[in-house]
Protein backbone atom coordinates (compact mmCIF):
# COMPACT_ATOMS: atom_id res chain seq x y z
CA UNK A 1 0.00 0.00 0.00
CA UNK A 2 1.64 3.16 -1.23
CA UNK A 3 -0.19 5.65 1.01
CA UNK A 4 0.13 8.49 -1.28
CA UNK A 5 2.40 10.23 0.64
CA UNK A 6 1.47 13.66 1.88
CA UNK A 7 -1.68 15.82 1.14
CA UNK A 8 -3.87 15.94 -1.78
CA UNK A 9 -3.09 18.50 -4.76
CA UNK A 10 -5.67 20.98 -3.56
CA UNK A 11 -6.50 22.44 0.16
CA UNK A 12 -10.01 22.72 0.21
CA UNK A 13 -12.31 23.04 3.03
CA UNK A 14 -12.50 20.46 5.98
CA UNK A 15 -15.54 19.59 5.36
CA UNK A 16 -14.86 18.61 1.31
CA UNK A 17 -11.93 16.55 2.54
CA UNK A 18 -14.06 14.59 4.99
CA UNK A 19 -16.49 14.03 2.53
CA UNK A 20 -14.13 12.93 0.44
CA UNK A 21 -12.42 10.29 2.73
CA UNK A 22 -15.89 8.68 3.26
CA UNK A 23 -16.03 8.30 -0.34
CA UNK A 24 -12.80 6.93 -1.20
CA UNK A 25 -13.25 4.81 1.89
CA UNK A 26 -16.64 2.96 1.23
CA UNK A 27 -15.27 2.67 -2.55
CA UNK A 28 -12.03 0.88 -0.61
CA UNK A 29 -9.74 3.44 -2.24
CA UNK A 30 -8.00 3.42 1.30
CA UNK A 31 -4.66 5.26 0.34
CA UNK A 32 -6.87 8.20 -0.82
CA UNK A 33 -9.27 8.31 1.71
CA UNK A 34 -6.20 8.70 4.45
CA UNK A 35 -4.49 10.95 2.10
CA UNK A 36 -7.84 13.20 2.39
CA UNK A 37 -7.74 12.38 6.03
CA UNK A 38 -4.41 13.91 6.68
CA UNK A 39 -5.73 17.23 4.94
CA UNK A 40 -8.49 17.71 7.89
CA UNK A 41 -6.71 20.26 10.51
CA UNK A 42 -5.81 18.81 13.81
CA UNK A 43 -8.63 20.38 15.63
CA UNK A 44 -12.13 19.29 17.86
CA UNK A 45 -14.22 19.80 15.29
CA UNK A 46 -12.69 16.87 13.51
CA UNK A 47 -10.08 14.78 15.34
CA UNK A 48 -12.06 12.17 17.11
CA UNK A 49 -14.58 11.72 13.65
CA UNK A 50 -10.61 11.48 11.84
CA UNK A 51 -9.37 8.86 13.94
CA UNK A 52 -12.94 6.78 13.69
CA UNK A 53 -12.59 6.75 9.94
CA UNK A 54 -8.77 5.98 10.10
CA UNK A 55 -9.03 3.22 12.72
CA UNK A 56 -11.81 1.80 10.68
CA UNK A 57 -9.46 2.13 7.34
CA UNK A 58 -6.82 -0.23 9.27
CA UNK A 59 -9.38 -2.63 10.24
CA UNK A 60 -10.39 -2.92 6.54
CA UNK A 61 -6.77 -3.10 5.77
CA UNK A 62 -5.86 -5.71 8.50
CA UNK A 63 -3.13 -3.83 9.28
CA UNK A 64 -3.49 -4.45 13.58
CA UNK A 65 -0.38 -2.51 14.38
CA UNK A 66 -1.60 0.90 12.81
CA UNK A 67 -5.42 -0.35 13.89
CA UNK A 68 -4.01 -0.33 17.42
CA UNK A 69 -2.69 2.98 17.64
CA UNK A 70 -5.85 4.45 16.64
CA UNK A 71 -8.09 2.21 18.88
CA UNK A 72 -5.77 2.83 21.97
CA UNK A 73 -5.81 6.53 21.41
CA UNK A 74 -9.45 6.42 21.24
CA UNK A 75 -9.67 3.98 24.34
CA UNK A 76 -7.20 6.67 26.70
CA UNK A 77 -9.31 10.00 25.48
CA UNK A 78 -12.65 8.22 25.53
CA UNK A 79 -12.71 5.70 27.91
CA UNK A 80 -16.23 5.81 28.82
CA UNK A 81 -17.06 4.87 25.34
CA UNK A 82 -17.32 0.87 25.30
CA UNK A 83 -16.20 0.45 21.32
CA UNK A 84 -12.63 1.74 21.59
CA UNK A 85 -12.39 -1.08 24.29
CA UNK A 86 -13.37 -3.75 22.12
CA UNK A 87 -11.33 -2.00 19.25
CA UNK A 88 -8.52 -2.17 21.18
CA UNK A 89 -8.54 -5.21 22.46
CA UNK A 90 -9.38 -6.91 18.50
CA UNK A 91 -6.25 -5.39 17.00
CA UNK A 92 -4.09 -6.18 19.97
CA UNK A 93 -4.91 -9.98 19.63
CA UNK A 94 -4.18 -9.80 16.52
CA UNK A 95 -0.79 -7.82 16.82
CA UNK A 96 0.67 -8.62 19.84
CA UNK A 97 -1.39 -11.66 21.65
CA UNK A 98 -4.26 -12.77 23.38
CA UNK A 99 -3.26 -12.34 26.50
CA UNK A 100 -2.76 -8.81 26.07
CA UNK A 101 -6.42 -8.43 24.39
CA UNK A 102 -7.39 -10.05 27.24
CA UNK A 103 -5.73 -7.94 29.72
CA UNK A 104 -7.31 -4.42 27.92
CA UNK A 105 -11.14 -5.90 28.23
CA UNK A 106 -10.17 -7.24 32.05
CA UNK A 107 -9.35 -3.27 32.56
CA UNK A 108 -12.27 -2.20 30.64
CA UNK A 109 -14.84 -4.04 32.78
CA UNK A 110 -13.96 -2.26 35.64
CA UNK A 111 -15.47 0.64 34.26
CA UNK A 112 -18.19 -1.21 31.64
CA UNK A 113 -19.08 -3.76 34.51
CA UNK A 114 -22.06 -4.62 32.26
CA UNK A 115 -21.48 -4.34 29.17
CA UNK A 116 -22.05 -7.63 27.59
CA UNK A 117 -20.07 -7.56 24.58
CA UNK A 118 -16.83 -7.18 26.87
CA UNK A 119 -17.93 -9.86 28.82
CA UNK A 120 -18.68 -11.85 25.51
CA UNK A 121 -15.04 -11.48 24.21
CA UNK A 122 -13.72 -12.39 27.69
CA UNK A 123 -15.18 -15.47 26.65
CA UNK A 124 -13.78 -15.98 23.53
CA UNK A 125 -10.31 -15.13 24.94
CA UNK A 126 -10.44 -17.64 28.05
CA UNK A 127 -11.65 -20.34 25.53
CA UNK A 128 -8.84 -20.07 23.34
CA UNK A 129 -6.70 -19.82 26.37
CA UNK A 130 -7.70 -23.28 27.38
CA UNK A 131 -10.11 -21.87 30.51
CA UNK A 132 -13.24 -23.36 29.68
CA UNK A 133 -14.75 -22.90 33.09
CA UNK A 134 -14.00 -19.44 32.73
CA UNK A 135 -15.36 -19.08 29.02
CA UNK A 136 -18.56 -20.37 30.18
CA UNK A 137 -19.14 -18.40 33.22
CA UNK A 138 -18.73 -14.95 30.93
CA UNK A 139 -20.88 -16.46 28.48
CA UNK A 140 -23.13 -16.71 30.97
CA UNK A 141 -23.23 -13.13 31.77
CA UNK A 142 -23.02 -11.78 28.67
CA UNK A 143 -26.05 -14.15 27.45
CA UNK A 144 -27.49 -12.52 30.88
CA UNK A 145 -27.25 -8.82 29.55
CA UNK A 146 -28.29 -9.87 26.05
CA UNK A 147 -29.53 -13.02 24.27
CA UNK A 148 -27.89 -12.44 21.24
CA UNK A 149 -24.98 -13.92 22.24
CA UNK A 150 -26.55 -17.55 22.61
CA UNK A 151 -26.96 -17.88 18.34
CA UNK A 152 -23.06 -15.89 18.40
CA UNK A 153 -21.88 -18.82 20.81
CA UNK A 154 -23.01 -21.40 18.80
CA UNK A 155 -21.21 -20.38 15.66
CA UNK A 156 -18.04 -18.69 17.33
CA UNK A 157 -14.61 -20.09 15.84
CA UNK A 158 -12.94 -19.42 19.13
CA UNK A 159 -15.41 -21.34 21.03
CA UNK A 160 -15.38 -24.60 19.24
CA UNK A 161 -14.29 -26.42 22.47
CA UNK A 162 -17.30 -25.52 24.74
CA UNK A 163 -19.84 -25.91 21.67
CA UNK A 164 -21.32 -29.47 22.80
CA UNK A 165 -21.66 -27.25 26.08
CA UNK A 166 -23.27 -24.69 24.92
CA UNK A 167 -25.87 -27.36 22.64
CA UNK A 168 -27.04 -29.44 25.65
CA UNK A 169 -27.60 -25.86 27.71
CA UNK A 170 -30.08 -25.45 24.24
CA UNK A 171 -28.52 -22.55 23.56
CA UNK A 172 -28.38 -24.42 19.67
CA UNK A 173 -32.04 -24.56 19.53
CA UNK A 174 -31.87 -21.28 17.54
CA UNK A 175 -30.08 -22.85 14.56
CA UNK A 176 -32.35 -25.72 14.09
């Protein structure tokens, strides 16, 4: 990914730029939607909605280490917001490990105590960590806060080894 180094040819209003990186962003023209991004002053107005679009840009793009920096700045300045927790947490599994993931949502229920999507990936994490006891009690909870998360269990890669579990607490009913 080139990037396009620097700003676009023309300095145009905010507003046009940002318009612009939503464009070139939903069309998955990613190096010209951050190029667009970059042209946006540093302000209020516009840095939180600029590091949104960015951090969702690296997502798209897979690239976790970039995706991280974004997320955790989000996380520190808006920490009462529940996504940048999750965001966080996603590209730090996927950059660094698991156990760090885990360690940001662990952190992040302390002040989201019941938020079940935290609570949810908790689950995910202590599965794949080989805690099933664990996996199941968040599971649990989370299914507690929200029933969603019984037809999620079911089809969850990362909790293939408490599935049969899961199934005989007829949490599979859903899916027949």
């Amino acid at each position: 990914m080139s990037d396009l180094k620097g700003l676009p040819p023309h300095i145009l209003k905010p507003q046009t730029h940002w318009e612009r990186a939503k464009g070139y962003s939903e069309l998955c023209m990613y190096d010209f939607a951050l190029r667009e991004l970059r042209a946006i002053p540093e302000d209020e107005i516009w840095t939180k909605k600029v590091t949104i679009l960015t951090l969702s840009i690296y997502q798209e793009l897979e690239n976790w280490a970039e995706a991280q920096k974004y997320a955790r700045n989000l996380r520190y300045e808006f920490s009462e917001e529940v996504d940048w927790w999750i965001a966080d947490a996603y590209a730090t599994r996927r950059c660094e490990s698991i156990t760090a993931a885990r360690s940001i949502l662990l952190e992040g229920l302390v002040l989201h105590y019941e938020d079940a999507l935290i609570r949810y990936n908790l689950a995910c994490y202590a599965c794949v960590l080989k805690s099933p006891g664990e996996c199941m009690d968040f599971l649990k909870e989370a299914v507690r806060r929200d029933e969603k998360f019984k037809l999620m269990a079911i089809e969850d890669e990362d909790l293939i080894e408490v599935r049969d579990a899961l199934i005989n607490l007829g949490w599979g009913k859903a899916l027949v």
